[in-house]
Protein backbone atom coordinates (compact mmCIF):
# COMPACT_ATOMS: atom_id res chain seq x y z
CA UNK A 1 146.79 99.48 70.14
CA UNK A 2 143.04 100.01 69.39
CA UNK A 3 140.86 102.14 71.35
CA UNK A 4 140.10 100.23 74.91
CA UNK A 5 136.55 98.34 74.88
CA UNK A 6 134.79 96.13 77.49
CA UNK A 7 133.87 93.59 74.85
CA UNK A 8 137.37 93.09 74.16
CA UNK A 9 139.05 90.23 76.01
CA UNK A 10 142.22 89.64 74.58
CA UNK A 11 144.21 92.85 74.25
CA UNK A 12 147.11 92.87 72.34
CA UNK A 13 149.76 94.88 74.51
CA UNK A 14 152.02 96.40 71.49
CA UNK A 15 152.57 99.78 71.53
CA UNK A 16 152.85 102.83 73.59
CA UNK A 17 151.40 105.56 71.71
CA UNK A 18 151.75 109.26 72.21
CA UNK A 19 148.47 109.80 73.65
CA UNK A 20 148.63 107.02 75.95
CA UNK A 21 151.60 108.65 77.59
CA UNK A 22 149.59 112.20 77.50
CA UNK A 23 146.83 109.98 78.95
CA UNK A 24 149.22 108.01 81.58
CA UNK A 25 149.75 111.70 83.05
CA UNK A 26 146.10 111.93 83.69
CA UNK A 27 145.73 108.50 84.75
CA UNK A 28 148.21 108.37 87.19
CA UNK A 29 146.93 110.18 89.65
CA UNK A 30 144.00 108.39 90.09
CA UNK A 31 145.81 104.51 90.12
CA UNK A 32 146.53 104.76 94.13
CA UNK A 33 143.11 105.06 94.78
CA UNK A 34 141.29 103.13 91.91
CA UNK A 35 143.18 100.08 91.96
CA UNK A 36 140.90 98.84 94.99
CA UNK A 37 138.06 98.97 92.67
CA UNK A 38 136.55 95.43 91.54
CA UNK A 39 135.80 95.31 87.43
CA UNK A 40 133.36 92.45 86.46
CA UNK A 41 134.00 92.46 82.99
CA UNK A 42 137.43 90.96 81.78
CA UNK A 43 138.53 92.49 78.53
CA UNK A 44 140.69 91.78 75.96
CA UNK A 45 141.90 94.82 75.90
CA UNK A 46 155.73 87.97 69.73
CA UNK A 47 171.56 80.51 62.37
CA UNK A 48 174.48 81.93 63.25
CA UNK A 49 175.78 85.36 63.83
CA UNK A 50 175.44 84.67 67.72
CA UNK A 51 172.03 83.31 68.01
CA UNK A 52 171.80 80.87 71.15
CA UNK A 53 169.15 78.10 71.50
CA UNK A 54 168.43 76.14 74.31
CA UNK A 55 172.14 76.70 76.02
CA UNK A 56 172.05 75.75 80.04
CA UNK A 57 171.88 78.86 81.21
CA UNK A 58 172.17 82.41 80.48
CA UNK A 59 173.27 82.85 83.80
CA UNK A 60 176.89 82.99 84.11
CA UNK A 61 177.77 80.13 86.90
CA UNK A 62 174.13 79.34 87.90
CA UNK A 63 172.06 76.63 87.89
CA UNK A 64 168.28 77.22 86.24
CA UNK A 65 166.94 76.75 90.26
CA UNK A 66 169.68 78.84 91.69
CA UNK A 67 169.68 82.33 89.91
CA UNK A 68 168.75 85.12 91.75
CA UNK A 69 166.02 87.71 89.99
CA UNK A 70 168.87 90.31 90.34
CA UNK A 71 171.25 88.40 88.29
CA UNK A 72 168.43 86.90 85.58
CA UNK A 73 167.31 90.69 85.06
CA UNK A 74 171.02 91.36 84.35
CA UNK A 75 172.17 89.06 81.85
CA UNK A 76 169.35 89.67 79.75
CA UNK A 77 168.55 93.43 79.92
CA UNK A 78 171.07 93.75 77.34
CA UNK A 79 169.50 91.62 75.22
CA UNK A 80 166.16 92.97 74.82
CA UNK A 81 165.53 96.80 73.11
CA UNK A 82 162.79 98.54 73.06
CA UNK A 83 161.45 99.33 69.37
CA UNK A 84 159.72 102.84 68.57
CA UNK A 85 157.56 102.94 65.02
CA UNK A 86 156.96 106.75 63.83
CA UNK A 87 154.86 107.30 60.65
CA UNK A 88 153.35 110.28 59.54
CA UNK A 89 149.88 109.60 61.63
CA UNK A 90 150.83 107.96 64.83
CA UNK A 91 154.30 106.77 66.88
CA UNK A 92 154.29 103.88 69.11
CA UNK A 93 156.44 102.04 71.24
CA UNK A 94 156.88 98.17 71.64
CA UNK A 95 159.76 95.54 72.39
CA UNK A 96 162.15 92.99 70.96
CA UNK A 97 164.58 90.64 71.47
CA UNK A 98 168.10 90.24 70.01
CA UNK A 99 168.61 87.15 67.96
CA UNK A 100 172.16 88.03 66.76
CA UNK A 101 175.04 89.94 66.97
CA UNK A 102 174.55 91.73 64.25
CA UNK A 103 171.07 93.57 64.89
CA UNK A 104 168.82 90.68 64.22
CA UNK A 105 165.68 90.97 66.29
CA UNK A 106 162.06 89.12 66.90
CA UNK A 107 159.03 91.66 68.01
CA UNK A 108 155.29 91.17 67.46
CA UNK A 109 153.94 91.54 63.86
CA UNK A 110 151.49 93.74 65.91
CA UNK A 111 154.30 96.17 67.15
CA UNK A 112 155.10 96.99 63.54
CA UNK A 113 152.29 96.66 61.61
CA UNK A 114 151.44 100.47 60.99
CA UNK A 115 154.41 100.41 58.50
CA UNK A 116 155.97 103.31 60.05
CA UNK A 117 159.97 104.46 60.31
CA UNK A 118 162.00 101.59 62.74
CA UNK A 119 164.57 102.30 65.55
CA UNK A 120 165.31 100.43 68.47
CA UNK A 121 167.03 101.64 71.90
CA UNK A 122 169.62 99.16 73.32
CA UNK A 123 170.02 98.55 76.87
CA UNK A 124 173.17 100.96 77.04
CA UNK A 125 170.97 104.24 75.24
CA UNK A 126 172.56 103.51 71.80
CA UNK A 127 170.03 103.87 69.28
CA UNK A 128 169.52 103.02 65.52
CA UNK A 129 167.38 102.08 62.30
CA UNK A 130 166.31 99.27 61.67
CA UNK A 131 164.32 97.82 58.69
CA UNK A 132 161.39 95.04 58.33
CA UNK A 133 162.79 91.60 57.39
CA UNK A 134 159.53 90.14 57.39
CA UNK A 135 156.20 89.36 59.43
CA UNK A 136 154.34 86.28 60.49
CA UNK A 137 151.14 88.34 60.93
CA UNK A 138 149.01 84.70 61.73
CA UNK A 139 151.45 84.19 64.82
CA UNK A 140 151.85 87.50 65.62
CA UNK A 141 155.98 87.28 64.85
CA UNK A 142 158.16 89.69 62.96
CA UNK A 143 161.72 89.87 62.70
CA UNK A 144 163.37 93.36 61.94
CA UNK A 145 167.50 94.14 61.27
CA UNK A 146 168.97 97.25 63.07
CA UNK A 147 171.43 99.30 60.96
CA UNK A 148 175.17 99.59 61.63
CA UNK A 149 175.29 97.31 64.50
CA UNK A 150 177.92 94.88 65.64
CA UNK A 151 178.80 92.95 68.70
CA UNK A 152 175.50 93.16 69.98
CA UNK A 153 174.37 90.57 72.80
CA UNK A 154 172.09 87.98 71.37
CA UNK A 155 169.08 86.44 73.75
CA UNK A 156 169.28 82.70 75.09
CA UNK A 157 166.21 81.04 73.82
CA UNK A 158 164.99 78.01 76.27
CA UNK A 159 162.28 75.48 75.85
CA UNK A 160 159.22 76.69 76.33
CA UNK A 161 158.13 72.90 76.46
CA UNK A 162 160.17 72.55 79.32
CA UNK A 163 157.57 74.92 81.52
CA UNK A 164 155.40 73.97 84.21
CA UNK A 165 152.72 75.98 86.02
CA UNK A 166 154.11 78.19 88.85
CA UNK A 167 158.00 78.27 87.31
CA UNK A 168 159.23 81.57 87.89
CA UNK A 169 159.35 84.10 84.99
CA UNK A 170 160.29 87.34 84.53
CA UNK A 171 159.11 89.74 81.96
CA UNK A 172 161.88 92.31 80.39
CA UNK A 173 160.64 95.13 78.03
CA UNK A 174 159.53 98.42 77.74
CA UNK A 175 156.01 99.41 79.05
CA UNK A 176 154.79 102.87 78.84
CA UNK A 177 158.25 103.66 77.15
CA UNK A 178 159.86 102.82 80.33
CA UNK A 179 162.60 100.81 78.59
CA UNK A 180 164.32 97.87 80.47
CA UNK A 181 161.73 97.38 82.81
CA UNK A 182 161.61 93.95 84.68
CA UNK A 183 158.61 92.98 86.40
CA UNK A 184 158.48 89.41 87.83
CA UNK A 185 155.82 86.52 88.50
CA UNK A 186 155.08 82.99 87.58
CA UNK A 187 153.71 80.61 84.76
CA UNK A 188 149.94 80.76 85.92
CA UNK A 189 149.08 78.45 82.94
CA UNK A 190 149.92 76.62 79.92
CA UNK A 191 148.25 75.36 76.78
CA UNK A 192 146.10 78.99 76.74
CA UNK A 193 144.24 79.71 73.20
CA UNK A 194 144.38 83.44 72.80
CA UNK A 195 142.47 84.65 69.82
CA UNK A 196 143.94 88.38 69.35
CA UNK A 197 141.04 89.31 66.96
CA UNK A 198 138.08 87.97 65.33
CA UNK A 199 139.20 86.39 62.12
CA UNK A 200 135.10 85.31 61.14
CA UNK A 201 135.11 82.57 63.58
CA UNK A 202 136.62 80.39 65.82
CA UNK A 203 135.32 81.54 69.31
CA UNK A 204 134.61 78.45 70.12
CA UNK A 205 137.86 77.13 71.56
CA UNK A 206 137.57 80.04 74.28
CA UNK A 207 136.35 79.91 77.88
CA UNK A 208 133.03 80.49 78.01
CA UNK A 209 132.61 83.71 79.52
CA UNK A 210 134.82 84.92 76.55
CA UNK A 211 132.99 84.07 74.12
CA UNK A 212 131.37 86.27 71.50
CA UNK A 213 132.82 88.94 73.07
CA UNK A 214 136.39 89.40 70.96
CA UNK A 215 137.21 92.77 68.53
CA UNK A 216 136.27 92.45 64.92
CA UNK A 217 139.67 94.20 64.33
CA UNK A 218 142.16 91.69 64.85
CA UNK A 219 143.57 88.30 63.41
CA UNK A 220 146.07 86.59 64.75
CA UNK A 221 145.05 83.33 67.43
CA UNK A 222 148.40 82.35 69.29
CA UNK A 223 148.15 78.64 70.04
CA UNK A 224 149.17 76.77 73.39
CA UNK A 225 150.54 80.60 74.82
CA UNK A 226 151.92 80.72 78.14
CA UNK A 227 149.77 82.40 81.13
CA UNK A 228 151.62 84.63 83.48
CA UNK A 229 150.93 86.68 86.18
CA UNK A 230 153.91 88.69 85.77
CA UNK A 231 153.17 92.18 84.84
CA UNK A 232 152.84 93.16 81.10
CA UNK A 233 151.33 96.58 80.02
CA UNK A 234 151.00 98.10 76.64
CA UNK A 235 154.82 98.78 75.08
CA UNK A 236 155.62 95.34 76.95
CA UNK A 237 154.76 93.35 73.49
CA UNK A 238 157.70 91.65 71.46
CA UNK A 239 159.60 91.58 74.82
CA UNK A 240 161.14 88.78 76.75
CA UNK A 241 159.67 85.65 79.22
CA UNK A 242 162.33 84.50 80.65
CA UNK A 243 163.09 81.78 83.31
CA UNK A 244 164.96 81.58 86.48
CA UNK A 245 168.26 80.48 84.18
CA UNK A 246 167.42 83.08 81.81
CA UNK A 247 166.95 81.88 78.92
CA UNK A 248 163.89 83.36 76.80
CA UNK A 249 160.97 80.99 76.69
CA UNK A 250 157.81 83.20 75.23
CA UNK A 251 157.49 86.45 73.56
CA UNK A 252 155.15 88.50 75.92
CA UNK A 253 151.97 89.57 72.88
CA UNK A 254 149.11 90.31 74.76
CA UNK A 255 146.87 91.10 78.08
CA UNK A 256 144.08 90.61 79.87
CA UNK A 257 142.09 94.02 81.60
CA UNK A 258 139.13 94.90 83.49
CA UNK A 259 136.48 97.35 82.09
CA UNK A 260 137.61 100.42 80.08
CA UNK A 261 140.99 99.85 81.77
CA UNK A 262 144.29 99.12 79.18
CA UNK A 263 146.48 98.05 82.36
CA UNK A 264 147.72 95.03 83.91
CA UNK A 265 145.39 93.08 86.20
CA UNK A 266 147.84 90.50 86.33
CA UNK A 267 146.61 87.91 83.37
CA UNK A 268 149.13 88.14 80.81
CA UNK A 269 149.94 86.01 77.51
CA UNK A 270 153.36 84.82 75.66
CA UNK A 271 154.14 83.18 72.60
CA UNK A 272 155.97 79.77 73.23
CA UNK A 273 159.24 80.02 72.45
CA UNK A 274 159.55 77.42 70.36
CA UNK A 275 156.68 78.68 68.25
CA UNK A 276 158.19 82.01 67.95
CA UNK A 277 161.19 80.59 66.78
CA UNK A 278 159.81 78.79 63.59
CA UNK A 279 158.36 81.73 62.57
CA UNK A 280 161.46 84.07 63.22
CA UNK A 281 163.36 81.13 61.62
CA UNK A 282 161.43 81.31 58.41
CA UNK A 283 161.74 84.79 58.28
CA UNK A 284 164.92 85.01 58.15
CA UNK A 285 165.25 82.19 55.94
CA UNK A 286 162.99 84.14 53.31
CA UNK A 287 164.85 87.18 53.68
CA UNK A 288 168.13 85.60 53.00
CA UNK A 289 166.75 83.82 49.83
């Protein structure tokens, strides 16, 4: 994740690099007592073999009103890893979720982008490689395949068209390499255009006060994402939305923070579902050709 800037507004939340966590020590300390403090500026600081779409539930037994946040966080824990990239300059830390049984898994093209060595942490502490099947750097989706894997859990993928503002959501991932964290929340919007970068243009489409104020550094613009209020923080990105039945319906991919400040102020963004889907679909599709 680039360098924190208050002319940044939409952060991508990818990856939890070493010297954030060196940082995060520092940083800590001072959280209880700064996180009072007002910031004016908003900166900117996703076949077969298992794969389940748009099932009921996920939920053994309940109903998509009915679930409790205890039981959603439960059934799909196991179905979301967290994904560590280590190359000779850098490591850093993002999410995924399983697609299929046999180590198939959708991330953020931004979580792997720095090329570097894959492996991915399961929700029991296994670990294992895992190679690049492919990226959709435009909508921010990759899919990679973990190594020597069987019988793995996939995800239940929802319909993110389904969603309506203030439906409860949690988000499952791994921020600050705290993997299988759950935080909850609700949609706060829909129909969001997030521009992750500056591609040479196309600022207009933003709200106003975000406007000419984007990184030069970055491409991909997610359209129609999904506005939550449930925390996301960097190493959160490639992870699961999910809904009270929980089934996955966006792929958490970037934040919103205040000043010089990388951290959740509670505006996060996520890849539709079905969106991600076409791309991971045509991924895999390429892959197998």
């Amino acid at each position: 994740m680039p360098p924190s800037e208050a002319n940044e507004p939409f952060r991508r939340g990818p990856m939890w690099t070493a010297r954030q966590k060196i940082a995060a020590l520092v940083a800590g300390a001072a959280l209880a007592v700064g996180a009072g403090g007002a910031g004016a500026a908003l900166a900117v600081a996703f076949t077969d073999h298992g794969t389940v779409y748009s099932s009921p539930v996920a939920v053994s037994g309940a109903s998509s009103k009915a679930s409790t946040t205890a039981q959603v966080a439960a059934a799909v824990q196991p179905s979301v890893v967290s994904i560590t990239s280590r190359s000779q300059m850098s490591e850093s830390e993002g999410s995924g979720v399983i697609l299929r049984s046999d180590g198939v898994i959708m991330t953020n093209a931004h979580v792997v982008s720095d090329g570097g060595q894959l492996s991915v942490k399961f929700s029991n502490g296994k670990t294992a490689n895992a190679t690049l099947l492919g990226a959709d750097t435009a909508n921010d989706i990759a899919v990679i395949k973990a190594q020597g894997v069987s019988g793995l859990k996939p995800a239940t993928l929802g319909d993110s068209g389904k969603l309506a503002v203030g439906d409860s959501v949690l988000a499952v991932g791994n921020p600050l390499g705290l993997s299988g964290s759950v935080t909850s929340g609700i949609v706060s919007a829909l129909g969001r255009q997030v521009q992750e970068g500056d591609s040479g243009g196309g600022q207009q489409d933003l709200p106003p006060g975000l406007q000419g104020r984007l990184s030069q550094q970055q491409q991909a613009v997610i359209e129609n994402a999904i506005q939550t209020d449930a925390a996301i923080n960097p190493g959160n990105s490639g992870g699961a939305l999910v809904n009270s039945a929980g089934q996955v319906i966006g792929i958490n991919t970037a934040i919103a923070t205040s000043g010089s400040s990388s951290g959740n102020i509670g505006v996060g963004f996520a890849i539709p579902i079905d969106q991600a889907k076409k791309s991971a679909d045509k991924i895999i599709a390429s892959a197998s050709a």
